[in-house]
Each structure stands twice: as C-alpha cells, then as structure tokens.
Protein backbone atom coordinates (compact mmCIF):
# COMPACT_ATOMS: atom_id res chain seq x y z
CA UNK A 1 193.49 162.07 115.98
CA UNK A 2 192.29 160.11 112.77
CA UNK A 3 188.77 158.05 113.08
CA UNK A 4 188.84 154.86 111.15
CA UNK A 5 186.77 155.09 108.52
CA UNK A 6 187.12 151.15 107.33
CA UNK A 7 188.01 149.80 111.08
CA UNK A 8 187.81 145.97 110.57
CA UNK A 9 190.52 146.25 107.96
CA UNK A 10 192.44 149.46 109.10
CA UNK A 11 193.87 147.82 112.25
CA UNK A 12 195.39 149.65 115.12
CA UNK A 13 197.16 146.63 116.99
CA UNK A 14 198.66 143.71 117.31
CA UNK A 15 195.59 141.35 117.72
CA UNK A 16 194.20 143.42 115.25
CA UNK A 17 196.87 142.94 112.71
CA UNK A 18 196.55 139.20 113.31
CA UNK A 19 192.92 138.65 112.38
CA UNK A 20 193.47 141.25 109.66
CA UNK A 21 196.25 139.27 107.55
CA UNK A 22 194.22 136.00 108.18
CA UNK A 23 191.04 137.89 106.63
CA UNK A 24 193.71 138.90 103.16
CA UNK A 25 194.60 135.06 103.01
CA UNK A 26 191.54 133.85 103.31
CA UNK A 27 190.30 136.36 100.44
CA UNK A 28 193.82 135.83 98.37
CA UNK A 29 192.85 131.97 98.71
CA UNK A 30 189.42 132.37 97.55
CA UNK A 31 189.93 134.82 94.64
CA UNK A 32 192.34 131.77 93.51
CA UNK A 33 190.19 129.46 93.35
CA UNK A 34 187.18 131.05 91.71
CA UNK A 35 189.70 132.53 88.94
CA UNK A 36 190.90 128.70 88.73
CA UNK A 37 187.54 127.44 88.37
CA UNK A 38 186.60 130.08 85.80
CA UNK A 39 189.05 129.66 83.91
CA UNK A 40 188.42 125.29 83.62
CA UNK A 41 184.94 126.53 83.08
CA UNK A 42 185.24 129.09 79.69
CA UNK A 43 187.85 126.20 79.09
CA UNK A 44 185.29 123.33 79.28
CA UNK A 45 182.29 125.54 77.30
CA UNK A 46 185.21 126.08 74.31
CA UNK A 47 186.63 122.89 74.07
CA UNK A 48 184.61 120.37 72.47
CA UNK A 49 185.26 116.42 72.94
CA UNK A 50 188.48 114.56 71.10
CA UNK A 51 187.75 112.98 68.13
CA UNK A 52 188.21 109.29 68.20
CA UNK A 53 187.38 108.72 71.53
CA UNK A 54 184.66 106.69 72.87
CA UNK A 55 182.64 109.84 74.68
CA UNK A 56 181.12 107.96 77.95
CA UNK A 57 184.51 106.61 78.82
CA UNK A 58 186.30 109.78 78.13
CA UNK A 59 183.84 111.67 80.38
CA UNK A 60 183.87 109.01 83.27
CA UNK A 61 187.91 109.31 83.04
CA UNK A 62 187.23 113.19 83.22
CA UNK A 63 184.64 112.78 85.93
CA UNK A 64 187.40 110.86 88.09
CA UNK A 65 189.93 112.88 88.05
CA UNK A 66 188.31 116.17 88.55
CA UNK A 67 186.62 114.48 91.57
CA UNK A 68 189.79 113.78 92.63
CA UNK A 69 191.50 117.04 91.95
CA UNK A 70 189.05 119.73 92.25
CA UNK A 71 186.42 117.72 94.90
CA UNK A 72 188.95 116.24 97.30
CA UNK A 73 192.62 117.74 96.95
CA UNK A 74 192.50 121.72 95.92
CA UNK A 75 189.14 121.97 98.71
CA UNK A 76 192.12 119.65 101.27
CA UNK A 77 194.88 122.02 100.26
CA UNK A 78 192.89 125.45 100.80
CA UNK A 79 191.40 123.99 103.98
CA UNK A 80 194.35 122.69 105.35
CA UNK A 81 196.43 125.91 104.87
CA UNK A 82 193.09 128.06 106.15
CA UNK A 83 193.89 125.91 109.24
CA UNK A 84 197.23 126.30 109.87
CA UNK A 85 196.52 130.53 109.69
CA UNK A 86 194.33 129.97 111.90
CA UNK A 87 196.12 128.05 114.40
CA UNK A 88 198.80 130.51 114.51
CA UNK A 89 196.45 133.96 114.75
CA UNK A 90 195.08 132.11 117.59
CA UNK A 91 198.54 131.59 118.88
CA UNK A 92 199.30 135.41 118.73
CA UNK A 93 196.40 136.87 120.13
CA UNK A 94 196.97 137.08 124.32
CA UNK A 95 195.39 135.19 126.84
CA UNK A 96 197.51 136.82 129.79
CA UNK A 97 198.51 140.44 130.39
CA UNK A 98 202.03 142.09 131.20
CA UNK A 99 202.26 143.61 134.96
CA UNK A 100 201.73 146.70 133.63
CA UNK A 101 198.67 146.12 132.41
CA UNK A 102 195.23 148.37 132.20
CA UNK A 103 192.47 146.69 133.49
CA UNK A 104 188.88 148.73 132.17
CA UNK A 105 185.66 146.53 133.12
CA UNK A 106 182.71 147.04 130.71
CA UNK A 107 179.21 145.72 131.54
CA UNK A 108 176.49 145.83 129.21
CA UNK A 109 173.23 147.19 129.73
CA UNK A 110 170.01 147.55 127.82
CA UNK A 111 171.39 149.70 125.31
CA UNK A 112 174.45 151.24 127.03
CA UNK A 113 177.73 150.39 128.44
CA UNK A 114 179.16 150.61 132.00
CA UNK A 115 183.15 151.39 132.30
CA UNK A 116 185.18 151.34 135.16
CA UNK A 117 188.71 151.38 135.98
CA UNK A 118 188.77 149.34 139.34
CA UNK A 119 192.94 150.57 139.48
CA UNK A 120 191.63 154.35 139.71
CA UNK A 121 188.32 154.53 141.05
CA UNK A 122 187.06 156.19 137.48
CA UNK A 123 183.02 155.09 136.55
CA UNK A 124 181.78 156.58 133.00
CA UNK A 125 179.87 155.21 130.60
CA UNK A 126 179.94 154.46 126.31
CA UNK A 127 183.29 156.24 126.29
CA UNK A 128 186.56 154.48 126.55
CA UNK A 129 189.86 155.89 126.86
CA UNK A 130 193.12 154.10 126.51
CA UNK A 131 196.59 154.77 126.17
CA UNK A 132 198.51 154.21 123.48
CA UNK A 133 201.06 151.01 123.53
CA UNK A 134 199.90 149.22 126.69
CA UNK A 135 197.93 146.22 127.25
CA UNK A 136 194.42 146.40 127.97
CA UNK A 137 192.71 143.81 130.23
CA UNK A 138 189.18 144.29 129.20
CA UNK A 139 186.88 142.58 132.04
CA UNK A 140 183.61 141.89 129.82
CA UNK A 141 179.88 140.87 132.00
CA UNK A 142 176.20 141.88 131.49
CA UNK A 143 173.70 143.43 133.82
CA UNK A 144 170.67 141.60 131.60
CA UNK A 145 171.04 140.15 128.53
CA UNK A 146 173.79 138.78 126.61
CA UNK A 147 175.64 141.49 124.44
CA UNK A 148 178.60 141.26 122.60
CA UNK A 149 181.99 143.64 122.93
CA UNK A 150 184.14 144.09 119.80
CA UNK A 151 186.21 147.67 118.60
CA UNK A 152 186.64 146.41 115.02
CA UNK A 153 190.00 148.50 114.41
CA UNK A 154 191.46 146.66 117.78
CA UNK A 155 190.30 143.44 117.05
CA UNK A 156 188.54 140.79 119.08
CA UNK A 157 185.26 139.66 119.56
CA UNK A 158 183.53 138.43 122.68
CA UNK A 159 179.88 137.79 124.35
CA UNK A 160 179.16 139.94 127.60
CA UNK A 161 177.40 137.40 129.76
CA UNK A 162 174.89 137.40 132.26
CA UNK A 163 176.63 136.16 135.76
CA UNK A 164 179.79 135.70 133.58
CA UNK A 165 182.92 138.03 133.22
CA UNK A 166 185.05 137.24 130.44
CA UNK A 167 188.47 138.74 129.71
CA UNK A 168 190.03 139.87 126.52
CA UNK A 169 193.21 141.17 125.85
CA UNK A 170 194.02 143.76 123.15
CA UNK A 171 196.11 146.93 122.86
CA UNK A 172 196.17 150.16 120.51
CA UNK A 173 199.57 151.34 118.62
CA UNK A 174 198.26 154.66 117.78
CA UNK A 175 196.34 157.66 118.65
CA UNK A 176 192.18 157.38 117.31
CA UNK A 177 189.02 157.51 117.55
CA UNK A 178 187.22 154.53 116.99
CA UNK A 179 183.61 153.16 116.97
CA UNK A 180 182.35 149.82 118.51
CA UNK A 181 178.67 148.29 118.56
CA UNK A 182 176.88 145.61 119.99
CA UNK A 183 177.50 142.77 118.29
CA UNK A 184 174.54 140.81 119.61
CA UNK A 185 171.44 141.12 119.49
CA UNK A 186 170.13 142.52 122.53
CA UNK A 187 166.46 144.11 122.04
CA UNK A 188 164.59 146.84 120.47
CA UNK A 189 167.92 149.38 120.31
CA UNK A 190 170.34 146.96 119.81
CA UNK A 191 171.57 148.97 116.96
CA UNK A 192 171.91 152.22 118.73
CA UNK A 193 173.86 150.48 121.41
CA UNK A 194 177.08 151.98 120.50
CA UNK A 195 180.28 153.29 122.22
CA UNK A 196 183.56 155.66 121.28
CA UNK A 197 187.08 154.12 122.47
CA UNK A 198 189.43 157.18 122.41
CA UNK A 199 192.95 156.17 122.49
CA UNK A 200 195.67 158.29 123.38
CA UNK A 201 199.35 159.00 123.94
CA UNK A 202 200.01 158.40 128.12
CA UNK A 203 200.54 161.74 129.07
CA UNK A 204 197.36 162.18 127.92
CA UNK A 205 195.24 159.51 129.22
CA UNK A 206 197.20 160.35 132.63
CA UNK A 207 195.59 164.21 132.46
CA UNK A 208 192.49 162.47 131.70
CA UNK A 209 192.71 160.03 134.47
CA UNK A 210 193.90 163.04 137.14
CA UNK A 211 190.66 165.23 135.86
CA UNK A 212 188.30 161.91 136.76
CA UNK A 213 189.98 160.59 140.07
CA UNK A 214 190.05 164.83 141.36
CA UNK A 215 186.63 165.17 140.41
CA UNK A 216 184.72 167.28 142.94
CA UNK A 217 180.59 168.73 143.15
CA UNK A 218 180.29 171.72 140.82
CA UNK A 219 179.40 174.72 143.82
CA UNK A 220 178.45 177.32 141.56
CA UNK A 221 175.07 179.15 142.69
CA UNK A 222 173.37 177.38 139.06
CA UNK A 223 175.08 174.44 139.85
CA UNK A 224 173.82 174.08 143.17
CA UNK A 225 169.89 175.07 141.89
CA UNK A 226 170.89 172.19 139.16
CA UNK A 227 171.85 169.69 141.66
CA UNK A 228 168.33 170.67 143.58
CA UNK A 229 166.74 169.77 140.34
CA UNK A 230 168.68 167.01 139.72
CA UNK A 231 167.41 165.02 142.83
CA UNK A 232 163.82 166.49 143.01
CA UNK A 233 163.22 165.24 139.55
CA UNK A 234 164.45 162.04 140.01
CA UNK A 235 167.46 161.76 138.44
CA UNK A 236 169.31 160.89 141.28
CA UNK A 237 166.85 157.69 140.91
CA UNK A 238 168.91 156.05 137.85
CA UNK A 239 171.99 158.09 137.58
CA UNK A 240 175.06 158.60 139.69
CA UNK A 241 176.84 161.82 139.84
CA UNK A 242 180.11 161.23 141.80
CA UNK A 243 182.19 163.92 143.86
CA UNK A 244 182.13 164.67 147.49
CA UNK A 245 178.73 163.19 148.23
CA UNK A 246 177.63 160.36 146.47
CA UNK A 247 173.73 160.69 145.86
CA UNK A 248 172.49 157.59 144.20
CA UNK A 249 168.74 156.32 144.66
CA UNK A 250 167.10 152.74 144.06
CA UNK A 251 165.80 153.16 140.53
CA UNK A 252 166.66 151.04 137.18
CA UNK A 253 170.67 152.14 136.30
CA UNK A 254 171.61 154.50 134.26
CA UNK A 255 174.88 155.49 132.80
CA UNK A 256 176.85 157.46 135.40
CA UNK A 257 177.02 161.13 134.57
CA UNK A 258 180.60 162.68 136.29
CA UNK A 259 182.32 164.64 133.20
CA UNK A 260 179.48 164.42 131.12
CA UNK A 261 180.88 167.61 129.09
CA UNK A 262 183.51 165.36 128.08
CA UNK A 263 181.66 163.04 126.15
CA UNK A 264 181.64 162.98 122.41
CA UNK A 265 178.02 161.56 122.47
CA UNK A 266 174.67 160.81 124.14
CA UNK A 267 172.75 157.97 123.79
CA UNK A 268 175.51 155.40 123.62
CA UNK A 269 176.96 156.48 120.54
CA UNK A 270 173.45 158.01 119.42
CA UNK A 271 173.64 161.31 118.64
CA UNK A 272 176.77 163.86 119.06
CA UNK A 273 177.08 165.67 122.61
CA UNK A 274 175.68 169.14 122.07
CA UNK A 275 173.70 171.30 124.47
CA UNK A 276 170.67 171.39 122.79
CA UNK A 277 171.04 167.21 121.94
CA UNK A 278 171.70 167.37 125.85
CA UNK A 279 168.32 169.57 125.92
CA UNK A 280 166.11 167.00 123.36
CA UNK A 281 167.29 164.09 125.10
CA UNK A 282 166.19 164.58 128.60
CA UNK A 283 162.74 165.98 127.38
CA UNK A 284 161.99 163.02 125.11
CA UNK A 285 165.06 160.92 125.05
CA UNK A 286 162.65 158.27 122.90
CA UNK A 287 162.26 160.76 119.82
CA UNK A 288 166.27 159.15 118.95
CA UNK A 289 165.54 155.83 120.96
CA UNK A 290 162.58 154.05 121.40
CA UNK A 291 162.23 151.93 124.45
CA UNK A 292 164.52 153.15 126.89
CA UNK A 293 163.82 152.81 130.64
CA UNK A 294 164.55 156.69 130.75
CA UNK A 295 161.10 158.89 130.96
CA UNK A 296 160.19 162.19 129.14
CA UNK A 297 160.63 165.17 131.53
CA UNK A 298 158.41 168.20 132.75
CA UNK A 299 160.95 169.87 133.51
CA UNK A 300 160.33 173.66 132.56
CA UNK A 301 163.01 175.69 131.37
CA UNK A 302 164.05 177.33 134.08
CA UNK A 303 165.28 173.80 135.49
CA UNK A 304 166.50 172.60 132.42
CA UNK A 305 168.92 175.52 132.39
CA UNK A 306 170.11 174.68 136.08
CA UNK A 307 170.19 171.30 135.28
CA UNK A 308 172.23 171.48 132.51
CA UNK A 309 174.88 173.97 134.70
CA UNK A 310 175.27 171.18 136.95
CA UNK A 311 175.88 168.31 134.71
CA UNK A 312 177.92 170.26 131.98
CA UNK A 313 179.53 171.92 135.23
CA UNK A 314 183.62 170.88 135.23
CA UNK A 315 184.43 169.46 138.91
C-alpha cells in the first residue's frame, strides 16, 4: 500500500478528483493573470508617455480604459468562469448513495474519533477501513464540541456537530494509507486529533470485517490476570472491550479497545502502535498529550505485563 505523501493534491477518488481539477484552474487562472499584470507593469515602467500628446488627457483616456478592462471585465471573466467550475464540482460530488453502499458513522470526541459500522456490529476507534471502489456513507456527529471530518486524498470537508449528524459521500479507487485531522478547532489537542483511513481491496476489508464481527474474550491464563487488571484499575470505567461479555462502566468515554493490536497508532494518530508506546501511554499518556481525560497509572509491572496480554491478546 502507498501513503500519500501530498494528499490534498494526490487524489484517490472521484470527489476527490473533482475538487482537485477545480484547485489546478483556479491556480492556472491566477498564474494568468499575475503574469498578465506583470507583464503591463515592466511594460508601463519602460514605456514613457507619446510625444505630442496633451499628458492629463492621455492618462485619463488610459485611466478609463484600464478601469474598464483590467477593474471590471478580466476580474468578470475570471470570476465568472471560477463560477461555472464550481457549479459543476458541486454537481459531481454525491448527495445520495448506491444500494450497495457502506455506511461507517464517526463521532468526534475530545481528541479522538468513534467508528462504527451499524451494518456489522464493528466499534473501533481513529482507524478506518474501507474497501476499495464502493461508496462510503460517512454518518458525521459530535459527542462535545464541534470538530471537523476531512481525508484530504478522498476529498470532502464537513463539521461534526453537536446533536447533528451530517452525511458525506465519498469513495476510494485504490489501495492506501491515508492521514486525516481535525479540521476544527476543538481544544488544547486539537492538533493531535488525528486518524488513519486504510483502504483496501474487498476481499480484504471482508477478512477484516470477519476478524471484528468473530471477535471473542482472549482466555489465556495472562489474559485472564489482564482482564482482572483491566477492571480493578478502572479501565473498564472509560473503555469498552467487546467479546462475549460486554464490561463497560459509567466513566467519561474512551476509544473502544477490541483489536487494539491492529492499530497502526495510539493516541489518535499520535504516536505509532508499539508495545512499549502501548507501555508509556497508559503510565503517563500526557507526556505525548496534554489534557486528556485519561489518568497516569500505578500500575506496577507485573500488571502492566497482564494488561498488555489481554489487550494485545487476538480474540
């Protein structure tokens, strides 16, 4: 899989694609007319006036016409054909989805993102995984404040709103690994308030989906210790870990933690998904981001070990 390394301009989509050519006309356009006005310029500081001619009305004849030419019809023309682009990238960028359709729901948090496929039962969190080709009906709300949802490569940009779902349509052509970020201010961590959208061919994402929906509780004897420590510490205050029991408390949410090991990072984009990142982050998770509801542990390392067996456990 490649990861786009310029993702607003290396598009991987339709809608994408769209906004993308409108960007190069709108540049083409503008590179026109400051060459044209350089040009007039160096051509203006060169020339000097025509002899013979009476120089106040030869400047108010000049002042005239490039009122007329350069301050009403070139800035009509480049508006007007800015416009029409316009109109028609709006025109090609969905507003309803085939049958077939994908529909992920993504709710923003302070600084993380909720996912959910409601047609498969699947919760995760600041990973996204799509399949290559199809329509995506992305189901957009916030749990607090108002955050923004864009993947730059896919295209589209809209506000996650409090007591508000909006819906925006896009789809992927190819296999990557792209980045996204809030693109609204949200608080102190609004810039490490990042996610990964994986897409993938469908026999992929299908393996990926069967892994999630047959997910069962590790039962190894350090899983099982790790699932002790996992409540008694209060994990199970904030975070979710789904299988055959569900075991949720009452506390502030947290991003749910089924298939953890198969996250690329921690943090919402923060820092890559290592063991001993995994290790750092749940005894001070504010040494890489300030602020978070989530407490520094006393966990000793005995439980840390068991802990980490359970959640980097594969159902």
């Amino acid at each position: 899989m490649r990861f786009a390394a310029t993702p607003t301009l290396d598009t991987d989509g339709p809608v994408a694609e769209a906004m993308a050519d409108l960007w190069w006309l709108m540049l083409a356009l503008g590179a026109l007319v400051f060459v044209l006005f350089l040009a007039l310029l160096i051509r203006g500081l060169l020339r000097g006036a025509p002899e013979g001619v009476d120089d106040e009305e030869h400047h108010r004849r000049l002042t005239r016409r490039w009122i007329g030419l350069g301050g009403v019809a070139l800035p009509a023309i480049v508006i007007s054909v800015v416009f029409g682009a316009t109109l028609r990238t709006m025109a090609d960028v969905p507003s309803d989805t085939s049958v077939d359709a994908l529909e992920v729901q993504v709710t923003g948090h302070q600084f993380w993102y909720e996912v959910r496929y409601p047609q498969h039962g699947i919760v995760t969190a600041n990973e996204i995984h799509l399949p290559v080709g199809r329509q995506i009906e992305f189901r957009l709300t916030s749990a607090d404040v108002i955050h923004s949802f864009w993947i730059p490569a896919l295209g589209g940009k809209l506000d996650m709103l409090p007591e508000r779902t909006n819906t925006l349509v896009l789809q992927a052509d190819e296999p990557g690994v792209h980045t996204s970020r809030c693109a609204e201010f949200c608080g102190l961590q609004h810039a490490l308030m990042g996610m990964v959208v994986v897409v993938e061919p469908a026999d992929e994402f299908d393996a990926w989906v069967e892994r999630h929906v047959s997910f069962t509780e590790p039962e190894s004897p350090g899983a099982r210790e790790g699932r002790g420590v996992f409540i008694s510490a209060g994990c199970v205050e904030c975070h979710a870990f789904r299988g055959g029991e569900q075991i949720r408390g009452d506390g502030p949410p947290g991003p749910d933690l089924t298939w953890l090991t198969e996250r690329r990072t921690l943090g919402a984009a923060t820092i890559p998904n290592t063991e001993q990142n995994l290790i750092d982050w749940i005894t001070d998770p504010h040494v890489f981001k300030e602020g978070i509801e989530m407490p520094a542990s006393t966990l000793t390392r005995t439980q840390l070990d068991a802990l980490l067996a359970y959640l980097r456990a594969d159902g």
